[in-house]
Protein backbone atom coordinates (compact mmCIF):
# COMPACT_ATOMS: atom_id res chain seq x y z
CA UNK A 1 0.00 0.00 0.00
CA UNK A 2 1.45 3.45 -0.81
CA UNK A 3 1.77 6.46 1.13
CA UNK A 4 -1.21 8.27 -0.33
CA UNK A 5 -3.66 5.47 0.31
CA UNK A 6 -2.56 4.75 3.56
CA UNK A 7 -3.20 8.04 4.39
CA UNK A 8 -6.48 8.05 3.31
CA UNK A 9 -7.55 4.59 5.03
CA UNK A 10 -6.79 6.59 7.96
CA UNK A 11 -8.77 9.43 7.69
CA UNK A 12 -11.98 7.54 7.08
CA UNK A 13 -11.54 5.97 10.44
CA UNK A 14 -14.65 7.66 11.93
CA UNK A 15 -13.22 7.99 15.32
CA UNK A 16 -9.91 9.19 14.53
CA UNK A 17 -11.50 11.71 11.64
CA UNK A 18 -13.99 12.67 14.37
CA UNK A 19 -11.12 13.59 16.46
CA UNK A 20 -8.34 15.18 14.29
CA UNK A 21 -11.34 17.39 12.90
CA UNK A 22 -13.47 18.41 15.26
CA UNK A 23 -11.74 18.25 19.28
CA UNK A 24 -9.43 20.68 17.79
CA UNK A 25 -9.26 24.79 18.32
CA UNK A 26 -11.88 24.67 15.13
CA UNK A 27 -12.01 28.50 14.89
CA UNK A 28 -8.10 29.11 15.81
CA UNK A 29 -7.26 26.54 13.36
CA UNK A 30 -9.85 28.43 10.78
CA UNK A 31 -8.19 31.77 11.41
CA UNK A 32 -4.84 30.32 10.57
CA UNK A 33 -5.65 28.11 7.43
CA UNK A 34 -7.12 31.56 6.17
CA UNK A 35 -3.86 33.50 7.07
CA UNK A 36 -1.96 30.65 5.55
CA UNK A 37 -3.61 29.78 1.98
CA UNK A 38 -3.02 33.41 1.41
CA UNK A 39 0.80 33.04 1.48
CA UNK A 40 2.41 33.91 -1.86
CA UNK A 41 5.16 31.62 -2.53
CA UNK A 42 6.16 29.31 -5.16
CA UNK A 43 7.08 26.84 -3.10
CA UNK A 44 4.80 26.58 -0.19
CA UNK A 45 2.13 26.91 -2.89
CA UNK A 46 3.29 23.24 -4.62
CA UNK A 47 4.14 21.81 -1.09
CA UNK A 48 0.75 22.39 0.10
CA UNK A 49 -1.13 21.03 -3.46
CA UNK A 50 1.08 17.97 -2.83
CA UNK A 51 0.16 17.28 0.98
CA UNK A 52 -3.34 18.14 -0.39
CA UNK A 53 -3.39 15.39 -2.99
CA UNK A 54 -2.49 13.24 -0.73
CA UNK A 55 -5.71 13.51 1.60
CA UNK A 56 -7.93 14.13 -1.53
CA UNK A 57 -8.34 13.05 -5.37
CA UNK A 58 -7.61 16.94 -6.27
CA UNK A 59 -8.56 17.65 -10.66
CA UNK A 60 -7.07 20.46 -12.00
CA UNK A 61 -7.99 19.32 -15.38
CA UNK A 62 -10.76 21.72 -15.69
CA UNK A 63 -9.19 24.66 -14.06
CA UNK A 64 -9.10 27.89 -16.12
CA UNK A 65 -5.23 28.06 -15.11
CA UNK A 66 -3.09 25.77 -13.75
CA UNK A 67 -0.58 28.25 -12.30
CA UNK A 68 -1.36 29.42 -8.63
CA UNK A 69 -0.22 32.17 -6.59
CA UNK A 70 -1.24 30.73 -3.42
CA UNK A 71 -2.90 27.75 -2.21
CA UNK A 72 -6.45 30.13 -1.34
CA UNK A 73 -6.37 30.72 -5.48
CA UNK A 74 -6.15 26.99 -6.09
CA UNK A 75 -9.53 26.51 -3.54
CA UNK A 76 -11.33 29.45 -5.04
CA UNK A 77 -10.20 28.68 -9.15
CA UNK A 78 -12.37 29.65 -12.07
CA UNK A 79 -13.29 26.41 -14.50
CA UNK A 80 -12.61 26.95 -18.17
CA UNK A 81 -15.16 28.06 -20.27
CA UNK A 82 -17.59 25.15 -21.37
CA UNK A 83 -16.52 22.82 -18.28
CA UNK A 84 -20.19 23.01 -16.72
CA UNK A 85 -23.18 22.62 -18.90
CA UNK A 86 -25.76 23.95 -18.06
CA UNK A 87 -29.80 21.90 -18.46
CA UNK A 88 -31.43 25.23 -19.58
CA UNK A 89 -35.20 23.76 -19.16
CA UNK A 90 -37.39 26.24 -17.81
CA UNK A 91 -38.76 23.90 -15.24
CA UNK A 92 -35.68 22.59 -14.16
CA UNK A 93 -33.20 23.85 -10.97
CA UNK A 94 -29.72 23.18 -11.73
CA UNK A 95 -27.21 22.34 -8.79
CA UNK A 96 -25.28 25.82 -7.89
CA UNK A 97 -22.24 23.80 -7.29
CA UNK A 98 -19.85 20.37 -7.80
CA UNK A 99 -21.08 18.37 -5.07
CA UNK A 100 -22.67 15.32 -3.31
CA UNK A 101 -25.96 14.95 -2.31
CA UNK A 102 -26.29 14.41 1.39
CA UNK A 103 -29.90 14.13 2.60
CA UNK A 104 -32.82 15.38 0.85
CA UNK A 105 -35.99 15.01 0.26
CA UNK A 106 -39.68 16.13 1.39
CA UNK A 107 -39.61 18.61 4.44
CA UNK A 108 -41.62 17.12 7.39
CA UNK A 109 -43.31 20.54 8.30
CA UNK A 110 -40.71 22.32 9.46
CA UNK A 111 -38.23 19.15 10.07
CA UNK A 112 -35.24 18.46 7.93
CA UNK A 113 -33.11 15.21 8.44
CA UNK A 114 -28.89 16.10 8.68
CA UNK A 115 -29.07 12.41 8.91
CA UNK A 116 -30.73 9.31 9.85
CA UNK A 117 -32.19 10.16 13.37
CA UNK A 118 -30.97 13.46 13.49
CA UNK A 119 -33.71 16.28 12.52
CA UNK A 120 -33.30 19.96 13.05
CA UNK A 121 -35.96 22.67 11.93
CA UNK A 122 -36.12 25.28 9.65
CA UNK A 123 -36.76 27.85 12.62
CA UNK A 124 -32.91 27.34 14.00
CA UNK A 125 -31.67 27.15 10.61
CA UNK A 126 -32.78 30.18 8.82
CA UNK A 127 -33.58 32.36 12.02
CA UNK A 128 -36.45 33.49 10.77
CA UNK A 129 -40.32 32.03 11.31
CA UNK A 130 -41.60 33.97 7.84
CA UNK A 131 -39.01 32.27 5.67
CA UNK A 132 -39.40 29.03 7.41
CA UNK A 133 -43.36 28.67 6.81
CA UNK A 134 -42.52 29.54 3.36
CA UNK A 135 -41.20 26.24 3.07
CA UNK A 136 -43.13 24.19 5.41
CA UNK A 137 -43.59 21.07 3.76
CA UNK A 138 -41.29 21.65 0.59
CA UNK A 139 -38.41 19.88 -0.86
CA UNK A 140 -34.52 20.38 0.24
CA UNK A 141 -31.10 18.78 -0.96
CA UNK A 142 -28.25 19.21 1.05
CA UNK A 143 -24.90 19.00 -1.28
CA UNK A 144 -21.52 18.71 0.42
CA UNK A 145 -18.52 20.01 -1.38
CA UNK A 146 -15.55 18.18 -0.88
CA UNK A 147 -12.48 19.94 0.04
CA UNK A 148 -11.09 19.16 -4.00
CA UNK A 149 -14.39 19.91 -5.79
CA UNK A 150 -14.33 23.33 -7.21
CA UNK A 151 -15.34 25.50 -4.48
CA UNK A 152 -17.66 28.15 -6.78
CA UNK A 153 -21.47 28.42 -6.69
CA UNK A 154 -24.19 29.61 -9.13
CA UNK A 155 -27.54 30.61 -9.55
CA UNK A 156 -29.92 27.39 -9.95
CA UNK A 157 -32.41 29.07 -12.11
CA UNK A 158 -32.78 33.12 -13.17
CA UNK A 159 -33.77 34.25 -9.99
CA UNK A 160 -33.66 37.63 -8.16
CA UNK A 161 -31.88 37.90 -4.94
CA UNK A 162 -33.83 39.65 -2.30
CA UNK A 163 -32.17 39.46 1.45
CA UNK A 164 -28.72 37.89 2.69
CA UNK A 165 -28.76 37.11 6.71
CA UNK A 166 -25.26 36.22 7.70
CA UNK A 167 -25.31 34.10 10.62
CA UNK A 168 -21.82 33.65 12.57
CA UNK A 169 -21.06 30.47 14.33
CA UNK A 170 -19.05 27.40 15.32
CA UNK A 171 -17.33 25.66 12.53
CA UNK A 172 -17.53 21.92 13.15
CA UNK A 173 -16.53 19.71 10.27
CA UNK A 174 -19.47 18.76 7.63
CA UNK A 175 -18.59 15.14 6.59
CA UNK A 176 -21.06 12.43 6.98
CA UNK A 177 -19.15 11.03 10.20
CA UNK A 178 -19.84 14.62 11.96
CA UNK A 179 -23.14 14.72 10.51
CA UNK A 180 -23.92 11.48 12.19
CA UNK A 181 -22.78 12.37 15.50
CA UNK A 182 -23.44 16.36 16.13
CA UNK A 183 -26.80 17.23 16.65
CA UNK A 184 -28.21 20.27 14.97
CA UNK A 185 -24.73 20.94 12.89
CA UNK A 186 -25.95 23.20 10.46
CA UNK A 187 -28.04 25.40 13.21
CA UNK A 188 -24.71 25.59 14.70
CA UNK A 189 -22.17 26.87 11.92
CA UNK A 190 -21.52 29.93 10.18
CA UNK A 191 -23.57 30.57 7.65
CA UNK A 192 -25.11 32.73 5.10
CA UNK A 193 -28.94 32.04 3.93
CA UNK A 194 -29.72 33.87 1.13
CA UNK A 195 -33.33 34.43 -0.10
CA UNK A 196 -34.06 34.26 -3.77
CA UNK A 197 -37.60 34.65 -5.44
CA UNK A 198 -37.60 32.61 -9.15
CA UNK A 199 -38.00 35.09 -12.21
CA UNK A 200 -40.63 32.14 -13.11
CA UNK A 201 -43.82 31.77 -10.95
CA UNK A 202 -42.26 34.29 -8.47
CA UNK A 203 -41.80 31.26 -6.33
CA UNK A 204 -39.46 31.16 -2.87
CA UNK A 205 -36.01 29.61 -3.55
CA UNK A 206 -33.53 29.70 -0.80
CA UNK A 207 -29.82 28.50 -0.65
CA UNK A 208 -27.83 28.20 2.88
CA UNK A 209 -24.22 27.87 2.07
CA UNK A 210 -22.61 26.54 5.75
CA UNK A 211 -19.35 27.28 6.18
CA UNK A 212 -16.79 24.64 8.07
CA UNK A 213 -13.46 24.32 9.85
CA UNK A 214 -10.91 25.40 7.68
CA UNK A 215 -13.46 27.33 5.40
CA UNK A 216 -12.05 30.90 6.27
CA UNK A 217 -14.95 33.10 4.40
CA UNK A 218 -17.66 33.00 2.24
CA UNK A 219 -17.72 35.65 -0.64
CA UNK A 220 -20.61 36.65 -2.60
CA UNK A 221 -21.00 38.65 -5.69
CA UNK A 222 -23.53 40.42 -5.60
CA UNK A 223 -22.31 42.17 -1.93
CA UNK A 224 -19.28 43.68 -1.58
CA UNK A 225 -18.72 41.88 1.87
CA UNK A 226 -16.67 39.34 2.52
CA UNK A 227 -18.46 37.12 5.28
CA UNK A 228 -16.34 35.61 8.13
CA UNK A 229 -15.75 34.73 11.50
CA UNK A 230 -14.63 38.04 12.03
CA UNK A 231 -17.44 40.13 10.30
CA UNK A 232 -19.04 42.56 12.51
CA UNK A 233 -20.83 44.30 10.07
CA UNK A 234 -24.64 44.39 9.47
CA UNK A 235 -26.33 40.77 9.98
CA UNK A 236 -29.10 41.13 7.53
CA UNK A 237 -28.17 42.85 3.83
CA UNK A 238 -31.21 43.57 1.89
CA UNK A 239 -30.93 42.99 -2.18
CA UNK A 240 -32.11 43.64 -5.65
CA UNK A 241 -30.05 41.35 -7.99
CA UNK A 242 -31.17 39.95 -11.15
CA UNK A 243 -28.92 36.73 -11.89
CA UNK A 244 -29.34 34.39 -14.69
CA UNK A 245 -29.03 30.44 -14.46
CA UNK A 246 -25.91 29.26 -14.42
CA UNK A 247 -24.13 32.99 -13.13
CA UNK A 248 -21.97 33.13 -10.43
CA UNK A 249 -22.82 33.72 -6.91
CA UNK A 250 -19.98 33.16 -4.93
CA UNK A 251 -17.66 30.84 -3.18
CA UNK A 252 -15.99 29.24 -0.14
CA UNK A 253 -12.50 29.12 0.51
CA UNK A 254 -12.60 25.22 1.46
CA UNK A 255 -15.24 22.77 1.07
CA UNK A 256 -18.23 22.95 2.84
CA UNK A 257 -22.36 22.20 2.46
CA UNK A 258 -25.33 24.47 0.73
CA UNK A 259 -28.72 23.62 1.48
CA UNK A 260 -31.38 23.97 -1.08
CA UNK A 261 -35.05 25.22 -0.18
CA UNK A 262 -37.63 24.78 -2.72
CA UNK A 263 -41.52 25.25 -1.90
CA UNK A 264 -43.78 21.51 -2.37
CA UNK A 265 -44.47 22.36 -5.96
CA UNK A 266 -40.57 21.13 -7.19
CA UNK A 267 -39.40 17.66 -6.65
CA UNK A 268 -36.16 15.78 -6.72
CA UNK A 269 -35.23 15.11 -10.21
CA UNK A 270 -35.00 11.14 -10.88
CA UNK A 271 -31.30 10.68 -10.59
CA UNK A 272 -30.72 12.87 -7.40
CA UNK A 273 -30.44 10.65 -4.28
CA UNK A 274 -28.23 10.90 -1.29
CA UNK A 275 -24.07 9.91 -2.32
CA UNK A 276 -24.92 10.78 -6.19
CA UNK A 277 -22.12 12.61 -7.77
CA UNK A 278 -23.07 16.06 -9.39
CA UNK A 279 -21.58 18.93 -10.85
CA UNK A 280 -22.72 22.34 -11.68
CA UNK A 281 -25.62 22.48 -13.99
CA UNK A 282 -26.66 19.64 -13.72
CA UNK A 283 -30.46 18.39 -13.05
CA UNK A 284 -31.53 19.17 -9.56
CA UNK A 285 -35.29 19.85 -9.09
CA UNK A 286 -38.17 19.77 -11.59
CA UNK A 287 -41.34 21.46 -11.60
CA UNK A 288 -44.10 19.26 -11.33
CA UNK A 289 -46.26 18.91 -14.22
CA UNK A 290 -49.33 19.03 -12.65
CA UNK A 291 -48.76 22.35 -11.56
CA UNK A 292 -47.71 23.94 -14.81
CA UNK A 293 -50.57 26.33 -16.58
């Protein structure tokens, strides 16, 4: 067995990944990775790509450049033009981002499973009892984004940005093995929910990105904020941003998790179950036929 795979039998030990990832300093530890992926230097640049592969199956291949500054402009590269198809049916919500499908499904009420046994509500997530009867009884997907999955996010359909309520936090890991054994996770991390009305049918769509240790900050693109541990700036941003499927919206600076929020009228589309593969602009939710006039 070589280096690289022995290091990666290691880390999915759950109770030593468990450990190494979460009884740490989390926010110390995400202060410094965001001081340290900033670091301009040849060399400490390819070092840290190397240790990197060897934790992760890290593809450049697609990458708009494969010369990096830093290690923070290897997390947060542009694709090359044409790398992400989009589906451009009207009826059809793309996935913002590279990721894989965690749980998902019908919203019980106000219930949404992080995993099997463990339910939080839509009250502690988005903070805010409006927003969270607007989806009583929808559909969610939560996609993780692996720490070597490109780390940018897009608009799911043309859509119209209305509010951004940046909510700081803890920043526990978001792998399935922390998922399965932290209650309420996402209720507890940073994060940013951002509410969206769809330019067709005026319907609710809302995205929670949920930031993790080692994910420094969150940038999005249509605020000139930059959204991190250290923000102390105004928690609720009102907006007025026309974006078209398939444009940008933002990005983490590590992997983490965004949470989809549809109202009952969209369903999962027939491929999209939890540990499916996907990758930006790609089929996510469908409008249901019976509802379409």
């Amino acid at each position: 067995m070589n280096i690289r795979a022995m290091v990666r039998k290691l880390a999915l030990q759950e109770d030593l990944n468990f450990l190494l990832t979460n009884r740490v300093p989390r926010i110390a530890l995400t202060h410094l990775m965001g001081w340290f992926s900033r670091i301009e230097h040849p060399l400490v640049c390819r070092w840290s790509i190397a240790i990197w592969r060897l934790f992760a199956e890290l593809d450049l291949s697609d990458a708009a450049s494969d010369r990096f500054r830093s290690l923070h402009e290897c997390f947060t590269r542009r694709l090359r033009d044409g790398a992400r198809p989009l589906d451009h049916a009207a009826d059809v919500l793309v996935s913002p981002c590279d990721a894989i499908v965690g749980a998902c499904g019908r919203i019980e009420g106000a219930l949404v499973l992080q995993a099997k046994g463990f339910p939080y509500s839509l009250d502690d997530l988005l903070l805010d009892p409006d927003l969270a009867a607007a989806h009583r009884d929808g559909t969610y997907v939560t996609l993780r984004l692996t720490s070597a999955m490109y780390h940018r996010f897009h608009a799911p359909a043309d859509l119209r940005v209305e509010r951004v309520t940046y909510v700081s936090g803890d920043t526990w890991n978001v792998n399935p093995i922390a998922l399965r054994r932290v209650e309420r996770l996402f209720c507890r991390n940073e994060r940013a929910v951002i509410e969206c009305r769809l330019e067709a049918g005026r319907l609710p769509l809302t995205l929670v990105p949920v930031a993790a240790i080692l994910v420094a900050s969150m940038r999005l693109t249509f605020i000139d904020v930059l959204l991190h541990l250290r923000y102390r700036g105004a928690n609720r941003m009102a907006c007025d941003v026309r974006l078209a499927k398939g444009a940008e919206m933002g990005w983490f600076e590590h992997g983490s998790t965004i949470i989809v929020l549809v109202p009952p009228r969209y369903a999962l589309c027939p491929d999209v179950r939890s540990g499916v593969t996907l990758r930006m602009g790609e089929p996510l939710l469908r409008l249901q036929r019976a509802t379409l006039t």
